[in-house]
N, C-alpha and C. Protein backbone atom coordinates (compact mmCIF):
# COMPACT_ATOMS: atom_id res chain seq x y z
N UNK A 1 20.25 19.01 -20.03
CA UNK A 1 19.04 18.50 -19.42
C UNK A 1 19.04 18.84 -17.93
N UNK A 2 18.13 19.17 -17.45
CA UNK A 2 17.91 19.85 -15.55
C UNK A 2 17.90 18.33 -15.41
N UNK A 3 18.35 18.99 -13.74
CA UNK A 3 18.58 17.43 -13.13
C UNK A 3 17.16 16.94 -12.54
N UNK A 4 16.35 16.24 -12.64
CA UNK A 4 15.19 15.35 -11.60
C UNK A 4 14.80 15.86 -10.41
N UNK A 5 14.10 16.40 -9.54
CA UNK A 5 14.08 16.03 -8.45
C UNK A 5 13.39 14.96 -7.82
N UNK A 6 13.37 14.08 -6.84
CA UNK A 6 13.45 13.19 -5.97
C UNK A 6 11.50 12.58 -6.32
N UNK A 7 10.86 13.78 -6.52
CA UNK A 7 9.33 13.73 -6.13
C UNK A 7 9.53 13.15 -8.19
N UNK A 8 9.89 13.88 -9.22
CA UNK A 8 10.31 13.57 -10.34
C UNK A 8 10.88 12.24 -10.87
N UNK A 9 11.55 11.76 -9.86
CA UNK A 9 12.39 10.46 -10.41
C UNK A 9 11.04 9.35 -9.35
N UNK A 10 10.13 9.42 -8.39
CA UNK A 10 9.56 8.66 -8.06
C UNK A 10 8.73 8.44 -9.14
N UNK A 11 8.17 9.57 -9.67
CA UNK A 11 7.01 9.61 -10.39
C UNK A 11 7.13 9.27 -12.16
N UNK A 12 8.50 9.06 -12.06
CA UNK A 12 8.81 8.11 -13.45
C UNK A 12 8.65 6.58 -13.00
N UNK A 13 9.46 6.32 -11.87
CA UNK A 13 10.01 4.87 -11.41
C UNK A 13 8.40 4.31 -11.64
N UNK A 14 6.97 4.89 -10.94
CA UNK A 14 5.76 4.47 -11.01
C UNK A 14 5.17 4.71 -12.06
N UNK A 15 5.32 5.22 -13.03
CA UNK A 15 4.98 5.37 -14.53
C UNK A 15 5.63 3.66 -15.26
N UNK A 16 7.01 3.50 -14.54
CA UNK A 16 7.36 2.47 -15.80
C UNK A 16 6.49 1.30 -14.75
N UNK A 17 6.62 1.21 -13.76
CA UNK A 17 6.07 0.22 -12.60
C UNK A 17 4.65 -0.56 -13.35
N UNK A 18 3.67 0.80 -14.01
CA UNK A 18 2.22 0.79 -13.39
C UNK A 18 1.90 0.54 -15.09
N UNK A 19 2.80 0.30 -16.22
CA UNK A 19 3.13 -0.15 -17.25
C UNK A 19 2.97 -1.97 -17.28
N UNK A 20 3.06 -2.17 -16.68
CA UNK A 20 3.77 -3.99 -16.21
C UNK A 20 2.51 -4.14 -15.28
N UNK A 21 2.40 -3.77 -13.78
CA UNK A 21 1.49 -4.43 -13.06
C UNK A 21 -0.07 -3.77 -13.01
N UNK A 22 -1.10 -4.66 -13.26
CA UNK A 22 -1.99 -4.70 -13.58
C UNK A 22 -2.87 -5.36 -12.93
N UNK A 23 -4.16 -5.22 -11.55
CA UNK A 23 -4.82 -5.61 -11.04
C UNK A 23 -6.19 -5.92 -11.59
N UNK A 24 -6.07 -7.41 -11.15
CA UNK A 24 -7.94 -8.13 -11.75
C UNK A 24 -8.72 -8.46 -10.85
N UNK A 25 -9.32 -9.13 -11.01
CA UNK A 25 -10.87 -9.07 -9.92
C UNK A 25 -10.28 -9.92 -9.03
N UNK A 26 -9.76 -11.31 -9.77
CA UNK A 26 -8.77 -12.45 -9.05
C UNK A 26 -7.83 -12.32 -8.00
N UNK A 27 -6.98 -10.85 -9.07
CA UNK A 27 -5.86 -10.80 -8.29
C UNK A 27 -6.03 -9.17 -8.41
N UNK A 28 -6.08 -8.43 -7.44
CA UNK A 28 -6.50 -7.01 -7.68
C UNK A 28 -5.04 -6.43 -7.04
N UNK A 29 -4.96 -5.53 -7.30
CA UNK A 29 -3.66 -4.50 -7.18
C UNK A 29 -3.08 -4.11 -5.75
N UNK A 30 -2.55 -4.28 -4.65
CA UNK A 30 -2.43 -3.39 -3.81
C UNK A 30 -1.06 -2.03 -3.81
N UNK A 31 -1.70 -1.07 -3.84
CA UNK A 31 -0.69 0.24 -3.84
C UNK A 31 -0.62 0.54 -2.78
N UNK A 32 0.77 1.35 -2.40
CA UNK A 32 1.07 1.81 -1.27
C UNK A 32 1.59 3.51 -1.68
N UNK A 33 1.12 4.35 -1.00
CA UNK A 33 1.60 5.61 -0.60
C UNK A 33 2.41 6.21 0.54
N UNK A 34 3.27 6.55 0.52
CA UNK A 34 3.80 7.30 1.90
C UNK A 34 4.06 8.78 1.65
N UNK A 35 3.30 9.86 2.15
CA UNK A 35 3.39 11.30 2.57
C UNK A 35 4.18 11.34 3.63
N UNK A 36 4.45 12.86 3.66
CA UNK A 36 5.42 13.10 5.19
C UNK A 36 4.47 13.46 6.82
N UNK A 37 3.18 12.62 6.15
CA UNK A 37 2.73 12.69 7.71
C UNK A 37 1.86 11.11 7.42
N UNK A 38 1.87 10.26 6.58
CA UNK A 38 0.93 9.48 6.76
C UNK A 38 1.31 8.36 5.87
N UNK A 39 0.59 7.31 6.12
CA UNK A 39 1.16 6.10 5.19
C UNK A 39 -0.53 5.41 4.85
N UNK A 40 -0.63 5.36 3.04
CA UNK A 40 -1.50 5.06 2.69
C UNK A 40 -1.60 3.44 1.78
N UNK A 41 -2.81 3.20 1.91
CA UNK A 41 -2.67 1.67 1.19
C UNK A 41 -3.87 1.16 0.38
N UNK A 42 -3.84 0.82 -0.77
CA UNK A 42 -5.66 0.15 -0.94
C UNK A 42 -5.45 -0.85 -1.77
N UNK A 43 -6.67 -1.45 -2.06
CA UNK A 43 -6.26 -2.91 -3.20
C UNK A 43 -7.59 -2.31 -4.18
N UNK A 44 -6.93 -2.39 -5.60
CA UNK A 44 -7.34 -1.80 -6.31
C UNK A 44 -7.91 -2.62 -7.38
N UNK A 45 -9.18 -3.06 -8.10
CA UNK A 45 -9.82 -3.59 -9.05
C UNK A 45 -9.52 -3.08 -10.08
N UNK A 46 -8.72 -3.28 -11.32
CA UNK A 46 -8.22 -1.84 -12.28
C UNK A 46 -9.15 -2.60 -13.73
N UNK A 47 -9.69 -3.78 -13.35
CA UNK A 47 -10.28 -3.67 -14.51
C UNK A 47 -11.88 -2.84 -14.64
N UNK A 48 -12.33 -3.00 -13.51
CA UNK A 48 -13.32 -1.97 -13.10
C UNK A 48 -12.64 -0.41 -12.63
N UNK A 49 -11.39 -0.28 -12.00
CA UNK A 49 -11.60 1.20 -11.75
C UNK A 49 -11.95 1.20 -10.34
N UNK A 50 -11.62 0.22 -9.36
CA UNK A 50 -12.63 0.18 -8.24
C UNK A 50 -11.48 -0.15 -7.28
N UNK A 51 -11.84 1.04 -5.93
CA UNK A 51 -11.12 0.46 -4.78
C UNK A 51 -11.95 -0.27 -3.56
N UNK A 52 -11.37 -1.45 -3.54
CA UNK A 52 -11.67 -2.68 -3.10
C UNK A 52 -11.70 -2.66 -1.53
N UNK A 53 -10.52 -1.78 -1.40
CA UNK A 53 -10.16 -2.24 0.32
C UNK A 53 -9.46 -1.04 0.17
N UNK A 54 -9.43 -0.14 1.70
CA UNK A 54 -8.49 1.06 2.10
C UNK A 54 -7.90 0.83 3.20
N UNK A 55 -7.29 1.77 3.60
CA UNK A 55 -6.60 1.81 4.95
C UNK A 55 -5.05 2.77 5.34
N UNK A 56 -5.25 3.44 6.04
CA UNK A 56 -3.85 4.26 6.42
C UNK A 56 -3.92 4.62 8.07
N UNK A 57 -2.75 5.78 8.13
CA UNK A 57 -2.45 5.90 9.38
C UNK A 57 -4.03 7.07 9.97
N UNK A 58 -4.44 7.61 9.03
CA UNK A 58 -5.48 8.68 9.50
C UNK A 58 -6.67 7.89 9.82
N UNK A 59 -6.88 6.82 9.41
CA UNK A 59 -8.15 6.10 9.70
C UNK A 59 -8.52 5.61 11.23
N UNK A 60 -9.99 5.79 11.71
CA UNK A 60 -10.30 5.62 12.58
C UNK A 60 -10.10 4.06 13.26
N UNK A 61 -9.72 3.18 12.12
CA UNK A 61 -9.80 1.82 12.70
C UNK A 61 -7.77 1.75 13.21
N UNK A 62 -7.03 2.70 11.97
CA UNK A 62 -6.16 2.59 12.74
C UNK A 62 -5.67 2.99 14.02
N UNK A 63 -6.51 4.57 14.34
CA UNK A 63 -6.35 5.22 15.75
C UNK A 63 -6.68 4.56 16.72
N UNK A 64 -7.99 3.94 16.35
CA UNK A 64 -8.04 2.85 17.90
C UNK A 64 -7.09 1.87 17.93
N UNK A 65 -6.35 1.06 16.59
CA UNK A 65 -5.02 0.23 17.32
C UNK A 65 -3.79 1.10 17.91
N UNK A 66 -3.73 1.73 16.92
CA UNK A 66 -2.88 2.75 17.46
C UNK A 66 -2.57 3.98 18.76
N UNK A 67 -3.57 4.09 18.87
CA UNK A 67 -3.54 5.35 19.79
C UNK A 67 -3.25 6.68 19.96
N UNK A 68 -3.16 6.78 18.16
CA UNK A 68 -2.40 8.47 17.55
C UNK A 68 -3.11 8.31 15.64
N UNK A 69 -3.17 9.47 15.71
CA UNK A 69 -3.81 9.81 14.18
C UNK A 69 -2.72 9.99 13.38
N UNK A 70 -2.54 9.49 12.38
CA UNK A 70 -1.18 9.35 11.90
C UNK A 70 -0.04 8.86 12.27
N UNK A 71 1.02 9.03 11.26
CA UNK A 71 2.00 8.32 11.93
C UNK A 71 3.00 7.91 10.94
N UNK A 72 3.98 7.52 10.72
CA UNK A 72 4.75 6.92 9.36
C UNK A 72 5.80 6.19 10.16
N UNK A 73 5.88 5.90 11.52
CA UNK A 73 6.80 4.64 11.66
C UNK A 73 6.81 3.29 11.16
N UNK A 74 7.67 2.57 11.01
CA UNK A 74 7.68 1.32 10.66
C UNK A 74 6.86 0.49 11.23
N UNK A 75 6.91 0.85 12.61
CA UNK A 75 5.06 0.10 13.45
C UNK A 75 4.21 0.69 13.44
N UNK A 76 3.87 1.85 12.79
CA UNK A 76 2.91 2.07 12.43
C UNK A 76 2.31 1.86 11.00
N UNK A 77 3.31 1.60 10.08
CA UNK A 77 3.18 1.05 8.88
C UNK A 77 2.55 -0.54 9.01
N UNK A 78 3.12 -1.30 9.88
CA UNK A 78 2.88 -2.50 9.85
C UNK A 78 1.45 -2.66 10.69
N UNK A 79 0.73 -1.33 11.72
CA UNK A 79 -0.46 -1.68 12.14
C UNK A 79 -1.55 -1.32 10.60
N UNK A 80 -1.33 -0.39 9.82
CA UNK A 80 -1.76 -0.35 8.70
C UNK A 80 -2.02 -1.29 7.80
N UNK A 81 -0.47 -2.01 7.99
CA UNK A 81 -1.17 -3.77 6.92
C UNK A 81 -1.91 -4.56 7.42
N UNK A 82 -2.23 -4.57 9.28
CA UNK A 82 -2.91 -5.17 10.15
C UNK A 82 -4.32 -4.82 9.71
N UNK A 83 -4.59 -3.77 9.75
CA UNK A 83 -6.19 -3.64 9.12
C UNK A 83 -6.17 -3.32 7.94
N UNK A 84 -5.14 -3.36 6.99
CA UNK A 84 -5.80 -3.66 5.89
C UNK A 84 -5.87 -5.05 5.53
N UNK A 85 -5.12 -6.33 6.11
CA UNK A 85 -5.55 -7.59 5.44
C UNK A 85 -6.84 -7.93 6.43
N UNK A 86 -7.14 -7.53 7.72
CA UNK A 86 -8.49 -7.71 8.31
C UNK A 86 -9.46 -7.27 7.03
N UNK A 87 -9.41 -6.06 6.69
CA UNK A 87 -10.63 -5.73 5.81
C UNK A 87 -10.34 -6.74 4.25
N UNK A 88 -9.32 -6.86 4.05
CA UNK A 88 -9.03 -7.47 2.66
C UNK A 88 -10.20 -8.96 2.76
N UNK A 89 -9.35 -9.65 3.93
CA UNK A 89 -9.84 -11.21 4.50
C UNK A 89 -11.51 -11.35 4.27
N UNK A 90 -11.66 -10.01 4.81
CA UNK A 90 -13.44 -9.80 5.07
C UNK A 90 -14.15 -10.06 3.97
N UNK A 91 -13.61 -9.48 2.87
CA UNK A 91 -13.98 -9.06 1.63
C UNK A 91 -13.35 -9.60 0.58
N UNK A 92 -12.83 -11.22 1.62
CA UNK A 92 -12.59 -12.72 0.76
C UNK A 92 -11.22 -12.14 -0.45
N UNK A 93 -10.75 -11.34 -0.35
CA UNK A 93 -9.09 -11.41 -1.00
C UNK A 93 -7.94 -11.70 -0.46
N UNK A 94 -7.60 -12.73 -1.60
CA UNK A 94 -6.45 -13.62 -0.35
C UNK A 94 -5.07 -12.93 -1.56
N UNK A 95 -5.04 -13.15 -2.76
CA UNK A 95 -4.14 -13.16 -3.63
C UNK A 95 -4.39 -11.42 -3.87
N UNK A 96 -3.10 -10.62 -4.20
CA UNK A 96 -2.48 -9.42 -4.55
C UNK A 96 -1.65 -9.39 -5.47
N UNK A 97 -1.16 -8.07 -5.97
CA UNK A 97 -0.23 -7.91 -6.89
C UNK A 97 0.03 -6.67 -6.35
N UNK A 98 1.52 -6.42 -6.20
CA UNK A 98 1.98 -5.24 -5.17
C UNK A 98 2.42 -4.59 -5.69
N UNK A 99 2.30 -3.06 -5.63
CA UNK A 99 2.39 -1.83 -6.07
C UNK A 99 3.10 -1.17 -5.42
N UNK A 100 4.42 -0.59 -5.38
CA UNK A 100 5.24 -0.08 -4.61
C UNK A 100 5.13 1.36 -4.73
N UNK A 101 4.73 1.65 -5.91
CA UNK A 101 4.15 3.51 -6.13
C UNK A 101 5.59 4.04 -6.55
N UNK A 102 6.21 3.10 -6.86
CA UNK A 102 7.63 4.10 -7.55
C UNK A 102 9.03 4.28 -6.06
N UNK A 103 8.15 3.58 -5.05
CA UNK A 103 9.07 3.95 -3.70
C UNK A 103 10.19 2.81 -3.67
N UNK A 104 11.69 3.20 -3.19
CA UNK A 104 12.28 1.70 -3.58
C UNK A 104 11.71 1.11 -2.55
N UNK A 105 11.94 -0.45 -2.75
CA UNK A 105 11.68 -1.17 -1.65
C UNK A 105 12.71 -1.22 -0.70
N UNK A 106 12.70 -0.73 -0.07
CA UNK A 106 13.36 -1.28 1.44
C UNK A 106 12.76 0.16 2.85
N UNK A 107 12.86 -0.58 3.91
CA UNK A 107 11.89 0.19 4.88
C UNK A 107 11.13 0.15 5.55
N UNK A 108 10.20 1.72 5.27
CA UNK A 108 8.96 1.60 5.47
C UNK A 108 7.81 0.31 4.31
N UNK A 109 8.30 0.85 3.12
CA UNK A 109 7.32 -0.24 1.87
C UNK A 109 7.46 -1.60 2.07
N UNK A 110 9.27 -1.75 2.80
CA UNK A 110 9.59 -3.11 2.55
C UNK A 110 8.37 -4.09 4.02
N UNK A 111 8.76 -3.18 4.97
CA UNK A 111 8.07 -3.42 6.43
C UNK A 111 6.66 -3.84 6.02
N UNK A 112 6.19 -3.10 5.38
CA UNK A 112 4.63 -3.39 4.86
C UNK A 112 4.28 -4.65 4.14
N UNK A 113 5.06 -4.72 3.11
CA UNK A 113 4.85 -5.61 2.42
C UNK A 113 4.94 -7.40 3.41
N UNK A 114 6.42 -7.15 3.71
CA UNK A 114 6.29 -8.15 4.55
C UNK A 114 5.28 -8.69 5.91
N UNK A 115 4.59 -7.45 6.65
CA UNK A 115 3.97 -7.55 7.78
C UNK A 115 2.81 -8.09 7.19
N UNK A 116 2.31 -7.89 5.34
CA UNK A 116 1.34 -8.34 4.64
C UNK A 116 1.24 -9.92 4.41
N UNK A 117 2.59 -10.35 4.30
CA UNK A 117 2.81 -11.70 3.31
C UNK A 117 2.62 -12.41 5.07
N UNK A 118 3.04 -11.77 5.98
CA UNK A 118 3.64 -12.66 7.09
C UNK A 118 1.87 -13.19 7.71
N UNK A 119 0.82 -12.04 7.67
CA UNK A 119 -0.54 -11.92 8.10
C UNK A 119 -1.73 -13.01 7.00
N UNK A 120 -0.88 -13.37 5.67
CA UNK A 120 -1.83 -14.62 4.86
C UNK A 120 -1.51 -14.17 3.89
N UNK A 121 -1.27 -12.13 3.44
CA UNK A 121 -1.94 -11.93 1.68
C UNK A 121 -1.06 -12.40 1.16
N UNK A 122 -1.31 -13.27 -0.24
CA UNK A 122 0.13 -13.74 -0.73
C UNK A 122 0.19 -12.40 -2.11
N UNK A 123 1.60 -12.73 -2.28
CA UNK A 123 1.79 -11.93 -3.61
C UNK A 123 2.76 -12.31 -4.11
């Protein structure tokens, strides 16, 4: 059997992940992405198919906190959960179900998650 590579073994880990967690109107999904230039996030309605709320490092709401288009630091990850629970709050979602995308937790995902729980979203 060939051995996995790295992009291969994520993309199982989120296959068995996305098996189990399941976003509702109640409690809708939030996923996280990280590329090697950007860190992505949304809360996802999966019984409709519908994204609810967005937000990453390329977005204009993050450049004005930020002061740079992109980005994948750990503070820049955590200004990302900053506007995404602003827009979440807006759009009255308090409760999540967290989607790690197959990434382990600790980090950048872990940073997020927590800068999330610490700002109201529970999960």
């Amino acid at each position: 059997m060939a051995k996995l590579t790295k992009h291969e073994k994520r993309e199982r880990r989120h296959k068995r992940i996305r098996k189990k967690v399941f976003g509702t109107q109640e409690r809708p999904r939030l996923c996280v992405y990280r590329s090697l230039n950007a860190f992505y996030a949304q809360v996802v309605d999966d019984t409709k198919g519908h994204t609810l709320v967005s937000a990453s490092s390329i977005d204009p709401e993050f450049v004005e906190l930020a002061g740079k288009r992109g980005g994948k630091s750990i503070n820049d990850v955590q200004k990302v959960a900053e506007v995404l629970v602003k827009k979440a709050f807006e759009k009255g979602i308090k409760k999540v179900v967290f989607d790690r995308g197959g990434f382990i937790y600790h980090g950048k995902i872990k940073a997020f998650a927590d800068k999330c729980r610490e700002l109201g979203l529970e999960f």
